[in-house]
N, C-alpha and C. Protein backbone atom coordinates (compact mmCIF):
# COMPACT_ATOMS: atom_id res chain seq x y z
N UNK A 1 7.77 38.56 -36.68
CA UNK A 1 9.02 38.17 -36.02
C UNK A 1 10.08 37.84 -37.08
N UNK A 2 11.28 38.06 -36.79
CA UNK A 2 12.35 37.77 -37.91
C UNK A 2 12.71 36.96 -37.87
N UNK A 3 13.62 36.04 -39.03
CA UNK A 3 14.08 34.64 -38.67
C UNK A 3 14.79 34.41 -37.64
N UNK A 4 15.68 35.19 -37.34
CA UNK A 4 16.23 35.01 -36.31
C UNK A 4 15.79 34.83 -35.31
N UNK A 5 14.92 35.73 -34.90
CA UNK A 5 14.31 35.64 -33.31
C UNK A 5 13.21 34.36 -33.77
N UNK A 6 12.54 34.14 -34.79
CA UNK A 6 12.28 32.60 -34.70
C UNK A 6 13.10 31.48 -34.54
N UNK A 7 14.10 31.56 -35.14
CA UNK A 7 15.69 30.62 -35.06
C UNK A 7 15.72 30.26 -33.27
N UNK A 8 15.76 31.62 -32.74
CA UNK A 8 16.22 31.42 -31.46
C UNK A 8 15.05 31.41 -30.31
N UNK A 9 14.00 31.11 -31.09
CA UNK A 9 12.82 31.08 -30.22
C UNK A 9 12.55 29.29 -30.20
N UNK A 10 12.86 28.72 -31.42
CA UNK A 10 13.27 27.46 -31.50
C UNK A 10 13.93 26.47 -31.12
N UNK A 11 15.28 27.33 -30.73
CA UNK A 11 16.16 26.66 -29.84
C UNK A 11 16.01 26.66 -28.57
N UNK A 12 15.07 27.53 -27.97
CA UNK A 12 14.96 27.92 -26.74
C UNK A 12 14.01 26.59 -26.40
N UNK A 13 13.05 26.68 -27.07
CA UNK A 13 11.59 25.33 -26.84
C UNK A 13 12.38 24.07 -27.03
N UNK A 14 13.61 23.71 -27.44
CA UNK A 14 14.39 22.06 -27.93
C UNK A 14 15.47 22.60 -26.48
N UNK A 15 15.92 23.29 -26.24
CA UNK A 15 17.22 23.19 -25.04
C UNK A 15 16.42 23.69 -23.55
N UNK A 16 15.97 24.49 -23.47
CA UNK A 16 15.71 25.55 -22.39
C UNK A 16 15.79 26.37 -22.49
N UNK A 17 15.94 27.46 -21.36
CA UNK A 17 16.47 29.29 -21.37
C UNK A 17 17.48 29.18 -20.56
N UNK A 18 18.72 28.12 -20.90
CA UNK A 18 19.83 28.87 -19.92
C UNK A 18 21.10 29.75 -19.90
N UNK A 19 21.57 30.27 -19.00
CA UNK A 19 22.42 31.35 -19.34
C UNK A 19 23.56 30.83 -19.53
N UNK A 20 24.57 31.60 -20.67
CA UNK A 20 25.43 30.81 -21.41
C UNK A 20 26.69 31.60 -20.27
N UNK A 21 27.78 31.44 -19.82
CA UNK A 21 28.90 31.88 -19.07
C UNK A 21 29.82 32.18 -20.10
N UNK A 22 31.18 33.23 -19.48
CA UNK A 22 31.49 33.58 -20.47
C UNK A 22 32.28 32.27 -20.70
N UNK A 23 32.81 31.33 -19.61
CA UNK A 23 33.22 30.27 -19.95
C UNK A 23 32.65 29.28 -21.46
N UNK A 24 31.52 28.94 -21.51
CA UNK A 24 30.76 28.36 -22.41
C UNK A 24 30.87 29.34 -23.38
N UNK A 25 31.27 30.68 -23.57
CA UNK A 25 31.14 31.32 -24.94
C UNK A 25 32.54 31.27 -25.83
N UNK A 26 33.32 30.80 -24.29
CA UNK A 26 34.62 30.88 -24.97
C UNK A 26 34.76 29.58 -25.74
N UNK A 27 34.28 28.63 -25.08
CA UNK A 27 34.22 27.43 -25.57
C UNK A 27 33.62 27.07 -26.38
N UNK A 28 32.28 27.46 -27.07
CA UNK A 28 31.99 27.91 -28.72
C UNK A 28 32.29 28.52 -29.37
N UNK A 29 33.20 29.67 -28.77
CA UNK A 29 33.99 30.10 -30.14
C UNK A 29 35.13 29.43 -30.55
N UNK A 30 35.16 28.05 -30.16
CA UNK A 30 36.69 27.49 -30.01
C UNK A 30 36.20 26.69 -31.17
N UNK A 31 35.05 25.67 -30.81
CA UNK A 31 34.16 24.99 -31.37
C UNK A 31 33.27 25.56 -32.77
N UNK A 32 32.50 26.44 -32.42
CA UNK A 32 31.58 26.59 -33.67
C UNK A 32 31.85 27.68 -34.50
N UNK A 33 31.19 28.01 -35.58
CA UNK A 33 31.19 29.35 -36.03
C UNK A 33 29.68 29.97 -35.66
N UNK A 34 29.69 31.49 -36.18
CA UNK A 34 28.97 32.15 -36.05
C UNK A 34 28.14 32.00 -37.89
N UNK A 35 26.65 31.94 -37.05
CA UNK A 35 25.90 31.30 -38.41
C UNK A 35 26.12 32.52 -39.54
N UNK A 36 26.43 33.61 -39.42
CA UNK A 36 26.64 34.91 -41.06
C UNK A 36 27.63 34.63 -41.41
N UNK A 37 28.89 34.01 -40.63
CA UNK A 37 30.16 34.24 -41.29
C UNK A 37 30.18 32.95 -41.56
N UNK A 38 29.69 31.69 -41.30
CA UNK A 38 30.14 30.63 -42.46
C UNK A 38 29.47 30.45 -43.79
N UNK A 39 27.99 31.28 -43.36
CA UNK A 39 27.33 31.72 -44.40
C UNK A 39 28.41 32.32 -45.51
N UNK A 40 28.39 33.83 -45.56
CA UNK A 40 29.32 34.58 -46.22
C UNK A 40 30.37 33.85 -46.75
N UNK A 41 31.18 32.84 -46.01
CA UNK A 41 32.42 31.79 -46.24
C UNK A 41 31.84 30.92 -47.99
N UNK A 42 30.87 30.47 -47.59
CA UNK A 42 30.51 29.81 -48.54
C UNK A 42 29.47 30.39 -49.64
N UNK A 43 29.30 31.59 -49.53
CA UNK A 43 28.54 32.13 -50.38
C UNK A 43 26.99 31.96 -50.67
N UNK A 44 26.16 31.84 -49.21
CA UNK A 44 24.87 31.81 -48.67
C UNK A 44 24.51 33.01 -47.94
N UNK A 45 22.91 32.96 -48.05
CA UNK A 45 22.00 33.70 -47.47
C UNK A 45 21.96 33.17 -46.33
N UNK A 46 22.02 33.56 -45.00
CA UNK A 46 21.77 33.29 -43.82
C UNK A 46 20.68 33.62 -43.66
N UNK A 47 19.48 33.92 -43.99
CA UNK A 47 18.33 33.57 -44.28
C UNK A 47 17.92 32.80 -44.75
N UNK A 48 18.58 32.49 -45.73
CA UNK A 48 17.96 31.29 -46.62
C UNK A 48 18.18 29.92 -45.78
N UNK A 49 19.12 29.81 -44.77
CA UNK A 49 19.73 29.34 -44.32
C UNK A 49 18.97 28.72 -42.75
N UNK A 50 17.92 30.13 -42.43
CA UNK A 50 17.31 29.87 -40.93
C UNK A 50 15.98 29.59 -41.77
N UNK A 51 15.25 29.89 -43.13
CA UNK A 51 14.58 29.52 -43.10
C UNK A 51 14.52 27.52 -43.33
N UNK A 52 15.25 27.06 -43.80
CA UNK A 52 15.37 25.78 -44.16
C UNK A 52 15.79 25.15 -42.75
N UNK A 53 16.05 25.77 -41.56
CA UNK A 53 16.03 25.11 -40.03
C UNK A 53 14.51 25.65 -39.53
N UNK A 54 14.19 26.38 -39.86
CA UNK A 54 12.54 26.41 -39.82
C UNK A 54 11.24 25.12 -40.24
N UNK A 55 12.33 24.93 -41.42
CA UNK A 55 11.24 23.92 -42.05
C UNK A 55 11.74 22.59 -42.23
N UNK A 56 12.68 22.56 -40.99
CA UNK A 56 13.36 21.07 -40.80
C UNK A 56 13.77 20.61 -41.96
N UNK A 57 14.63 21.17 -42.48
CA UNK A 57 15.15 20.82 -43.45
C UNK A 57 16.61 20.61 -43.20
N UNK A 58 17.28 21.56 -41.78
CA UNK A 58 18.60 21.74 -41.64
C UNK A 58 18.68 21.80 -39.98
N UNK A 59 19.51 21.24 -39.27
CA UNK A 59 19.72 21.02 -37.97
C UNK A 59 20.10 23.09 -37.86
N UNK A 60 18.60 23.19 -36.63
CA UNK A 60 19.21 24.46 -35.58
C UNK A 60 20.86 24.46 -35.11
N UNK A 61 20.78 25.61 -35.20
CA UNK A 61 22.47 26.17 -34.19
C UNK A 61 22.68 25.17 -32.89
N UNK A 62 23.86 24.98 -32.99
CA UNK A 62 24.27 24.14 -31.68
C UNK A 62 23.97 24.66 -30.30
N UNK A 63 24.43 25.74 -30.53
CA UNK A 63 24.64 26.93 -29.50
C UNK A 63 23.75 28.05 -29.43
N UNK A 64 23.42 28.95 -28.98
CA UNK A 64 23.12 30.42 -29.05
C UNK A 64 24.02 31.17 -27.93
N UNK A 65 25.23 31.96 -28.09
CA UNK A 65 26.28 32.59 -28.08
C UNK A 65 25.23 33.86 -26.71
N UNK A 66 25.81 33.90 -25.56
CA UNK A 66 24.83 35.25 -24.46
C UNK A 66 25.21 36.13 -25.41
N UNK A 67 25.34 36.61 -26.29
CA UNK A 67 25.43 38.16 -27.10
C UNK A 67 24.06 37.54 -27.99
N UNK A 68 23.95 36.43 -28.31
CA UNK A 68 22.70 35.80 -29.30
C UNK A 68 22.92 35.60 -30.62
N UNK A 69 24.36 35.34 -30.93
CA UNK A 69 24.46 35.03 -31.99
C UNK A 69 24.61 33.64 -31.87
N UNK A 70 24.17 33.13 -33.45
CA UNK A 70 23.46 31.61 -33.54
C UNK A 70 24.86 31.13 -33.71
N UNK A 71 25.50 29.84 -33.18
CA UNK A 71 26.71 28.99 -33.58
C UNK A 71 26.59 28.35 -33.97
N UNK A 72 26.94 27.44 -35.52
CA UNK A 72 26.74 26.88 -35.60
C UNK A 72 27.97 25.62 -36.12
N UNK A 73 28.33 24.49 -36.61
CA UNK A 73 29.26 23.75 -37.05
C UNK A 73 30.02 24.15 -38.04
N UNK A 74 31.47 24.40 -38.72
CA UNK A 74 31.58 24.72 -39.88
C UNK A 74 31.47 23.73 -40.62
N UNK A 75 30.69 22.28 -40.50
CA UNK A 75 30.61 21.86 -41.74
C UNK A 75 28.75 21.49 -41.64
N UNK A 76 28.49 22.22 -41.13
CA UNK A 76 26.36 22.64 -41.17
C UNK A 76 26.27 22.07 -42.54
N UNK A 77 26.91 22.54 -44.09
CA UNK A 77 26.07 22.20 -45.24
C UNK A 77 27.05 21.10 -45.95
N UNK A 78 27.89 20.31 -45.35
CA UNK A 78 28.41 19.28 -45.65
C UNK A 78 26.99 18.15 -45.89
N UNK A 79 26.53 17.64 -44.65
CA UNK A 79 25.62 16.62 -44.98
C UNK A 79 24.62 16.89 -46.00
N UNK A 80 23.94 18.26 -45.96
CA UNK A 80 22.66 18.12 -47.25
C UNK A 80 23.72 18.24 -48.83
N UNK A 81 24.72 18.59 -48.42
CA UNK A 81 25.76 18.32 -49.99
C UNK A 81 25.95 17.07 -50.56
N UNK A 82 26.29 15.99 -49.35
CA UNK A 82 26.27 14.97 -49.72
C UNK A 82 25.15 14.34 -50.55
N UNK A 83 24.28 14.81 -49.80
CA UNK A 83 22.67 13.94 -50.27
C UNK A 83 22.48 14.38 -51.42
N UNK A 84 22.41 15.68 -51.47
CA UNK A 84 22.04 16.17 -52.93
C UNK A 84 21.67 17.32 -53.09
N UNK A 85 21.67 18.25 -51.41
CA UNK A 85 20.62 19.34 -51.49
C UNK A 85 19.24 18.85 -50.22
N UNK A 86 19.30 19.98 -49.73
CA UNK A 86 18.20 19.62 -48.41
C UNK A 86 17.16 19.41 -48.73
N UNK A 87 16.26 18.93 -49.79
CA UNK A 87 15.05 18.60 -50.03
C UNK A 87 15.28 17.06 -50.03
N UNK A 88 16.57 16.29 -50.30
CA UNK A 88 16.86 15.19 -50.09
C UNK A 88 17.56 14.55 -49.18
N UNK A 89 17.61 15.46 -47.87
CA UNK A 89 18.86 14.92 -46.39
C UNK A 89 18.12 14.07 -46.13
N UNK A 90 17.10 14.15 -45.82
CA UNK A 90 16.10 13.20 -44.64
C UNK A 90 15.87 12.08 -45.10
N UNK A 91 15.34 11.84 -46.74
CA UNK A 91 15.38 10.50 -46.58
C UNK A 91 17.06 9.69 -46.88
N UNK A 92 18.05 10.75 -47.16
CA UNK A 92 19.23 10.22 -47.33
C UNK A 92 19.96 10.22 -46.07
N UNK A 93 19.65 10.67 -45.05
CA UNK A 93 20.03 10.57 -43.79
C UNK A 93 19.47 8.98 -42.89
N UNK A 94 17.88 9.50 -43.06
CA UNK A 94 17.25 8.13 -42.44
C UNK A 94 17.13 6.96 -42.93
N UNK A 95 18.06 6.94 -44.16
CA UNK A 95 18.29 5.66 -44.57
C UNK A 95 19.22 5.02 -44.38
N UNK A 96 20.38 5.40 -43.33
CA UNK A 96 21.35 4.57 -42.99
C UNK A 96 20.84 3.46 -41.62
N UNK A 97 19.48 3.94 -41.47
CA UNK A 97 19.47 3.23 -40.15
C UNK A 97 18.39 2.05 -40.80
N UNK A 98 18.53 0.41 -40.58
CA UNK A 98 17.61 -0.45 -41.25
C UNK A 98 16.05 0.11 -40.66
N UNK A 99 16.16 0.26 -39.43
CA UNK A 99 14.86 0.78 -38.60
C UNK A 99 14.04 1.94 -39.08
N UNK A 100 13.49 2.12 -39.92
CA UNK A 100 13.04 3.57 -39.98
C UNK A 100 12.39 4.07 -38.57
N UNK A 101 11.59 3.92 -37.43
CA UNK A 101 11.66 4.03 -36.65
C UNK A 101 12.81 4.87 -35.90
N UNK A 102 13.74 4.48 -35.93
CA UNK A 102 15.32 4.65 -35.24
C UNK A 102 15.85 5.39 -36.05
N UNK A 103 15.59 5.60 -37.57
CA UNK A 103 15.89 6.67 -38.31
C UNK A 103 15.85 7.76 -38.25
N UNK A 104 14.13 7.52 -38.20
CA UNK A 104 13.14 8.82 -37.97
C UNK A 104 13.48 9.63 -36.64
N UNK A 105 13.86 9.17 -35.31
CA UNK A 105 14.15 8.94 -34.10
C UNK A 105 15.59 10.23 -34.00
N UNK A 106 16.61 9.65 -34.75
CA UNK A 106 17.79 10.29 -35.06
C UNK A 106 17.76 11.67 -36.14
N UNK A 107 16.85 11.20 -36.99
CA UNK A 107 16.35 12.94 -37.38
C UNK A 107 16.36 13.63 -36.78
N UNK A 108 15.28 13.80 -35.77
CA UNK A 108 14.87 14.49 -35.09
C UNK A 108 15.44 15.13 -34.13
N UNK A 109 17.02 14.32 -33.51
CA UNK A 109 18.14 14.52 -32.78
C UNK A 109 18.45 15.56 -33.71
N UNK A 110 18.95 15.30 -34.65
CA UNK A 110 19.71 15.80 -36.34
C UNK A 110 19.46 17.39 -35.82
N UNK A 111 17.64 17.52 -36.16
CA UNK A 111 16.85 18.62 -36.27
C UNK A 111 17.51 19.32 -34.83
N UNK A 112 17.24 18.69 -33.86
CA UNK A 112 17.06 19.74 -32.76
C UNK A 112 18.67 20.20 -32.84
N UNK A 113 19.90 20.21 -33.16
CA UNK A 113 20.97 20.82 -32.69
C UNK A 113 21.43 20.65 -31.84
N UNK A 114 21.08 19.56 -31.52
CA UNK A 114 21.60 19.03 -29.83
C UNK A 114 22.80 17.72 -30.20
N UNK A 115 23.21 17.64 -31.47
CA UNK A 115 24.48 16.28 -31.55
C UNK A 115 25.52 17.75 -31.21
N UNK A 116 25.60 18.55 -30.13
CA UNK A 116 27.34 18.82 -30.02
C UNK A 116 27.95 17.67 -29.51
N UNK A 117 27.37 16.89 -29.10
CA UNK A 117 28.25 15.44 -28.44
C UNK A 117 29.21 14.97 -29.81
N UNK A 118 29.62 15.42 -30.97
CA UNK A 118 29.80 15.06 -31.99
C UNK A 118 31.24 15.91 -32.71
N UNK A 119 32.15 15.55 -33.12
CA UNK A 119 32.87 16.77 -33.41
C UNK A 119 32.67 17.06 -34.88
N UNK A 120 32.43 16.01 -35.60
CA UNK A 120 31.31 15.96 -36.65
C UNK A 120 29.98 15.24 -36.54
N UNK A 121 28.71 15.86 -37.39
CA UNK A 121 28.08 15.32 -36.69
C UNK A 121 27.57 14.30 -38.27
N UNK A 122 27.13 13.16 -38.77
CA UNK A 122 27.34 12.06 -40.00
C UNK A 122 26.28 10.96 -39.39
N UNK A 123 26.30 10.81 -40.06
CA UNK A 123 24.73 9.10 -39.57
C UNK A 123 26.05 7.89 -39.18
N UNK A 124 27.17 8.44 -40.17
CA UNK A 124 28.50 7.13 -39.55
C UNK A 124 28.93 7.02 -38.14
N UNK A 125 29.13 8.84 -37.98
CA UNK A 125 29.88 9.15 -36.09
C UNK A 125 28.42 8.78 -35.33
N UNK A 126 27.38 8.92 -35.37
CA UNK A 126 26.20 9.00 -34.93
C UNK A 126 25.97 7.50 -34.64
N UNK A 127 26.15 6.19 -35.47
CA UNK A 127 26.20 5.59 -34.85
C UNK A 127 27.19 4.28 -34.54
N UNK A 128 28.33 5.05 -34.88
CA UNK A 128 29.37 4.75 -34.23
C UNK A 128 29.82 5.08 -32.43
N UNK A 129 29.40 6.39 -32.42
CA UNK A 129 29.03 6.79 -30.74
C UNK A 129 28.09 5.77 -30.15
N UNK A 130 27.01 5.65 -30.67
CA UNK A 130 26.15 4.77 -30.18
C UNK A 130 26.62 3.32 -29.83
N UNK A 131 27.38 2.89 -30.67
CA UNK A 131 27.66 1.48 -30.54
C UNK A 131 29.13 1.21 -29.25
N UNK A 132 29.65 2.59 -29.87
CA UNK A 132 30.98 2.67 -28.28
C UNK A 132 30.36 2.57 -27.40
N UNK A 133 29.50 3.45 -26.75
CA UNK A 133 28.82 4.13 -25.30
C UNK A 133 28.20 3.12 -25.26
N UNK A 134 27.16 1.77 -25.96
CA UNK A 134 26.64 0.69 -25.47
C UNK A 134 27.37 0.14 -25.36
N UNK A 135 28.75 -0.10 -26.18
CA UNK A 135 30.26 -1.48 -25.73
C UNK A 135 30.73 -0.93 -24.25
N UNK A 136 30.84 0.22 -23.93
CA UNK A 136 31.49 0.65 -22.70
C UNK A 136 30.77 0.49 -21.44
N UNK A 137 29.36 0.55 -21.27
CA UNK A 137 28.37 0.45 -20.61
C UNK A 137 28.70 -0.90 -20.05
N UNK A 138 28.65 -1.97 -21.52
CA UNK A 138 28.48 -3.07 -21.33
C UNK A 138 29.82 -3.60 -20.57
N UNK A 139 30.63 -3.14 -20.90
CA UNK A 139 32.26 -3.78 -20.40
C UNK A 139 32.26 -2.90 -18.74
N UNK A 140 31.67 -2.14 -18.32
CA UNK A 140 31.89 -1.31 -16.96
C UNK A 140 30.83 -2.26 -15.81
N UNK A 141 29.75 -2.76 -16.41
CA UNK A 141 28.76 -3.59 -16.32
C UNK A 141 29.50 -4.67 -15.73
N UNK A 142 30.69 -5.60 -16.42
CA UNK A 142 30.86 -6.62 -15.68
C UNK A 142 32.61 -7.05 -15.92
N UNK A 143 32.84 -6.01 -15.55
CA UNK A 143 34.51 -5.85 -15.47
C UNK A 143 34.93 -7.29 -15.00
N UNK A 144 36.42 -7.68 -16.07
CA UNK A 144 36.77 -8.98 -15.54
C UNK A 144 38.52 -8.67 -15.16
N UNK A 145 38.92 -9.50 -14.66
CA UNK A 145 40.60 -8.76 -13.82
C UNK A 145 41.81 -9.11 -15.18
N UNK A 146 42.74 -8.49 -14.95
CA UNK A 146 43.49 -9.00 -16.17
C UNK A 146 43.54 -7.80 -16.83
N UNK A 147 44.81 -7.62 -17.64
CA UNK A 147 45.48 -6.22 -18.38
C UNK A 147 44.45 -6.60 -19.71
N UNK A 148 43.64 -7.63 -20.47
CA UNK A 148 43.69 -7.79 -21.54
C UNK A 148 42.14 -6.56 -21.51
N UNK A 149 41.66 -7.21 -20.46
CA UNK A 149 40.20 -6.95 -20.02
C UNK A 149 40.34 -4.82 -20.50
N UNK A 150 41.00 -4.87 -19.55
CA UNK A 150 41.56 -3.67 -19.64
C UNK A 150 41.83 -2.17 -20.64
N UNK A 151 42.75 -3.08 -21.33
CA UNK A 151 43.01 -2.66 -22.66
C UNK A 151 42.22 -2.10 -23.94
N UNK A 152 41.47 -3.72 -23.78
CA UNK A 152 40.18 -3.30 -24.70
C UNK A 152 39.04 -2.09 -24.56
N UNK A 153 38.74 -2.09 -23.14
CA UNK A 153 37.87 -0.87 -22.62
C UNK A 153 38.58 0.24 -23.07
N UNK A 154 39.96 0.35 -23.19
CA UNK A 154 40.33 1.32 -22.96
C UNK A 154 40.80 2.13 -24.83
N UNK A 155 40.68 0.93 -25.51
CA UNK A 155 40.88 0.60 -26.98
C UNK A 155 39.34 1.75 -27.45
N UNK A 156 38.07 0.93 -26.27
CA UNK A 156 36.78 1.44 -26.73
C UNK A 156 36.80 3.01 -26.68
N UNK A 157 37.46 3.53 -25.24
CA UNK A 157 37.18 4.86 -24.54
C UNK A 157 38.28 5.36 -25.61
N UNK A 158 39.23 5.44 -25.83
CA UNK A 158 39.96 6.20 -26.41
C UNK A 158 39.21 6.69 -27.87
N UNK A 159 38.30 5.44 -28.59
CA UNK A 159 37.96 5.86 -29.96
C UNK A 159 36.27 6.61 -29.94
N UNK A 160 36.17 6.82 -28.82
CA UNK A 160 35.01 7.64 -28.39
C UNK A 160 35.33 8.99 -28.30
N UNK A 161 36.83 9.25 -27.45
CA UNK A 161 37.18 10.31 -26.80
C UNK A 161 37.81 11.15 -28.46
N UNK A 162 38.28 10.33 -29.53
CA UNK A 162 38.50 10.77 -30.33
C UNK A 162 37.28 11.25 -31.33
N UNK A 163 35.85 11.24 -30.94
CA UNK A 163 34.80 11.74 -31.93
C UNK A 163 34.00 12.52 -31.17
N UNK A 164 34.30 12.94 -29.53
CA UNK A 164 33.52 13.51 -28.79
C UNK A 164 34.49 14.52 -28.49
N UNK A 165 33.99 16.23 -28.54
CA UNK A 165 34.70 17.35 -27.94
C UNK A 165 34.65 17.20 -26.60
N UNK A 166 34.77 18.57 -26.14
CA UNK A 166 35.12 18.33 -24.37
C UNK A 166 33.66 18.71 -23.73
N UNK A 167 32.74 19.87 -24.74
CA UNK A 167 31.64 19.96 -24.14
C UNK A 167 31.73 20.63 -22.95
N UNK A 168 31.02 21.53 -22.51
CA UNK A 168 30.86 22.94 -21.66
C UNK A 168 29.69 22.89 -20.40
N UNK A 169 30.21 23.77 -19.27
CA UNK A 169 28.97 23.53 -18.55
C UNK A 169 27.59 23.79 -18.82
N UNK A 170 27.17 24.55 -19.81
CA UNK A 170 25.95 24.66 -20.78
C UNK A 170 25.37 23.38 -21.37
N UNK A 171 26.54 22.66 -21.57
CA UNK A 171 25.63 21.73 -21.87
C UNK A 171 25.01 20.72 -20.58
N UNK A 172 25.57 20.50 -19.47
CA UNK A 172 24.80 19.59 -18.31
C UNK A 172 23.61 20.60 -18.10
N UNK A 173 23.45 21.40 -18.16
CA UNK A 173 22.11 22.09 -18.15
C UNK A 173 20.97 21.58 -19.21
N UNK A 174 21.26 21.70 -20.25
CA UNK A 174 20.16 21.58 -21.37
C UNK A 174 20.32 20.05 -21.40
N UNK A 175 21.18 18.97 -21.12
CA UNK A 175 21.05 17.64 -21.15
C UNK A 175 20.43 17.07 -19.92
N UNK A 176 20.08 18.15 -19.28
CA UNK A 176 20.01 17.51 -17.20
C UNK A 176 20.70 16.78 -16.69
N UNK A 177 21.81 16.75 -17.25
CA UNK A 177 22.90 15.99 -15.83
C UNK A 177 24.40 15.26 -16.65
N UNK A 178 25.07 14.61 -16.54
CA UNK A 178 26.38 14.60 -16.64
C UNK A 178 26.33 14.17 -18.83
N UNK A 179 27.14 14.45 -19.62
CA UNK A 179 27.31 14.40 -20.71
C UNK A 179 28.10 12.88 -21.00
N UNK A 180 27.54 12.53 -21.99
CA UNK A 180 28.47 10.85 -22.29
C UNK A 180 30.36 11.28 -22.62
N UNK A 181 30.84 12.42 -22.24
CA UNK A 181 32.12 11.70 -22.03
C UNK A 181 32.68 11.70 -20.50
N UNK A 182 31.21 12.50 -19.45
CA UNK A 182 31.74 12.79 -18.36
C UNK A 182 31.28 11.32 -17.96
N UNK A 183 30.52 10.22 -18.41
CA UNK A 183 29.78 8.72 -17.93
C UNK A 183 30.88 7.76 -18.42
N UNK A 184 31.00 8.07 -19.91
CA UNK A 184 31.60 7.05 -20.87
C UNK A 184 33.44 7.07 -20.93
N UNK A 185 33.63 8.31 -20.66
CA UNK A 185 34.80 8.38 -20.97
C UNK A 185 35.95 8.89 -19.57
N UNK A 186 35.53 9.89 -19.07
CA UNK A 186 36.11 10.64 -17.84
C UNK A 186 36.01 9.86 -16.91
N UNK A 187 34.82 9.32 -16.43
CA UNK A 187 34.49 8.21 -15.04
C UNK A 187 35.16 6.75 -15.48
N UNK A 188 34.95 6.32 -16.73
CA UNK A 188 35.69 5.19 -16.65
C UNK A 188 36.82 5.11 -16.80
N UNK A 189 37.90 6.18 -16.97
CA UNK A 189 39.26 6.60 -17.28
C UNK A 189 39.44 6.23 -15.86
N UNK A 190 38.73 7.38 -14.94
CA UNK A 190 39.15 7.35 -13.26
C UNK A 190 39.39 5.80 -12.44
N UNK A 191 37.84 5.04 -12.65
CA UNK A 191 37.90 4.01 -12.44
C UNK A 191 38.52 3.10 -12.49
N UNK A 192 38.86 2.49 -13.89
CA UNK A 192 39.54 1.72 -14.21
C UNK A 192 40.87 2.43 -15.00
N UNK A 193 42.25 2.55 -14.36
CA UNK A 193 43.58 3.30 -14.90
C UNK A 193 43.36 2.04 -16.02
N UNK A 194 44.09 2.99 -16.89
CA UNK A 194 45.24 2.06 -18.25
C UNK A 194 46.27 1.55 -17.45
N UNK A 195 46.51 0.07 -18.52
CA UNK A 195 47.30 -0.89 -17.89
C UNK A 195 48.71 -0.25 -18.12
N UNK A 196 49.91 -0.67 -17.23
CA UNK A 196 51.22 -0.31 -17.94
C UNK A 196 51.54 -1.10 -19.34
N UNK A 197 51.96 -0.43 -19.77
CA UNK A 197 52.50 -1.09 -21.11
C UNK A 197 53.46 -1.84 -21.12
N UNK A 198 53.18 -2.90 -21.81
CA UNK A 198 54.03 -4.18 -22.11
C UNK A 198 55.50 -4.53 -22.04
N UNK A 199 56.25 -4.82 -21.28
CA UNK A 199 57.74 -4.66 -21.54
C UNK A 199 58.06 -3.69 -20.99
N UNK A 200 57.37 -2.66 -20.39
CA UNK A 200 58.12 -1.47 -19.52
C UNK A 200 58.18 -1.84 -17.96
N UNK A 201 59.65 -1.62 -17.57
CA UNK A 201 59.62 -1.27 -16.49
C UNK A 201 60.21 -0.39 -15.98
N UNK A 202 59.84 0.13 -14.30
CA UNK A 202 59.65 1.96 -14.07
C UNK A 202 61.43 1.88 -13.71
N UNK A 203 61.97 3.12 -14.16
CA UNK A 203 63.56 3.10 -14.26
C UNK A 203 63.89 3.55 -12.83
N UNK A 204 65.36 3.25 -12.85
CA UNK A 204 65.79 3.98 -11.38
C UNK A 204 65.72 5.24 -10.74
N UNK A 205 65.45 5.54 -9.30
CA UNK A 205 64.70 6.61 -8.91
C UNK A 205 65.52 7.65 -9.81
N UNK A 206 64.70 8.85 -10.23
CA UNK A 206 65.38 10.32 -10.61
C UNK A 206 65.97 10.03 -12.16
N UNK A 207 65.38 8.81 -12.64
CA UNK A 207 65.46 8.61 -14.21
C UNK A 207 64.58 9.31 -14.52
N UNK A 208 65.01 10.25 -15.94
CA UNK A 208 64.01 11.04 -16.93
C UNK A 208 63.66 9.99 -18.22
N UNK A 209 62.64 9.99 -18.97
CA UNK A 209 62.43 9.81 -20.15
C UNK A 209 61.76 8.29 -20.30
């Protein structure tokens, strides 16, 4: 079997087998690249490239494109650059978390190709998401009345909405059911409006601006 069809036999066993729309293809090509041409960009073997997501060394394609080409992030070889080179991501990855447990845990997220929830994906945004989506949980949990109350939630959702893409109907499939900005961010937008802003008030009927 070739790397590829191992590549994508891989992704298939971590997501499912579902069918990508052309909607969702449009929406990774908006999002990702195609794994030869960022290859080529940077002057890699795209082989060399599926074998080191073979051997967990490098997070699988986000995506697999219905034509079957692999998508992947254009900054895929940013993180093992940082570290030093992919023989050293993992323990330079799983060392931001005190838990190795919770380290190890987030690897394995890393590995499967499943952070598109991410517009980069970093052990910083990783658990920085984490710590929003538990502050927002927590503040939807026990809403108190008052613009201040308000604000702040909305202080939280906005700096979420700024590290999370929009995400495709492909993905409520392979996640089984609604995505953390359709929980965290979209539902609590609906719920609770933003307060008016301070000092404004609404001008006379058929005023612009």
């Amino acid at each position: 079997m070739e790397l590829a069809e191992r590549v994508a036999e891989r992704f298939r066993e971590v997501n499912g087998d579902h069918r990508m729309t052309a909607a969702d293809d449009a929406y990774v090509d908006m999002q990702f690249v195609v794994l030869e041409e960022l290859c080529a960009a940077h002057g890699r073997d795209a082989d060399d490239v599926r074998r080191l997501m073979l051997d967990r060394r490098l997070s699988l394609p986000g995506y697999l494109r219905s034509d079957g080409a692999q998508m992947v992030p254009a900054d895929l070889f940013s993180l093992a650059d940082r570290a030093g080179g992919p023989a050293a991501l993992r323990a330079w990855f799983t060392g931001h978390w005190a838990d190795p447990a919770e380290g190890a845990a987030e690897w394995e997220a890393y590995l499967s190709g499943r952070y598109v929830c991410l517009r980069s994906v970093t052990p910083e945004t990783i658990r920085r998401k984490d710590e929003l989506t538990a502050a927002i949980r927590a503040a939807v949990d026990r809403p108190e009345p008052g613009a201040r109350w308000s604000r702040r939630l909305h202080t939280l959702v906005d700096e979420l909405d700024a590290l999370e893409p929009a995400f495709t109907g492909y993905d409520r499939l392979r996640f089984g059911g609604p995505t953390s900005r359709d929980s965290c961010i979209d539902a609590v937008r609906a719920r609770f409006p933003r307060p008016a802003a301070e000092g404004c008030a609404p001008g006379p009927a058929g005023s612009a601006g």
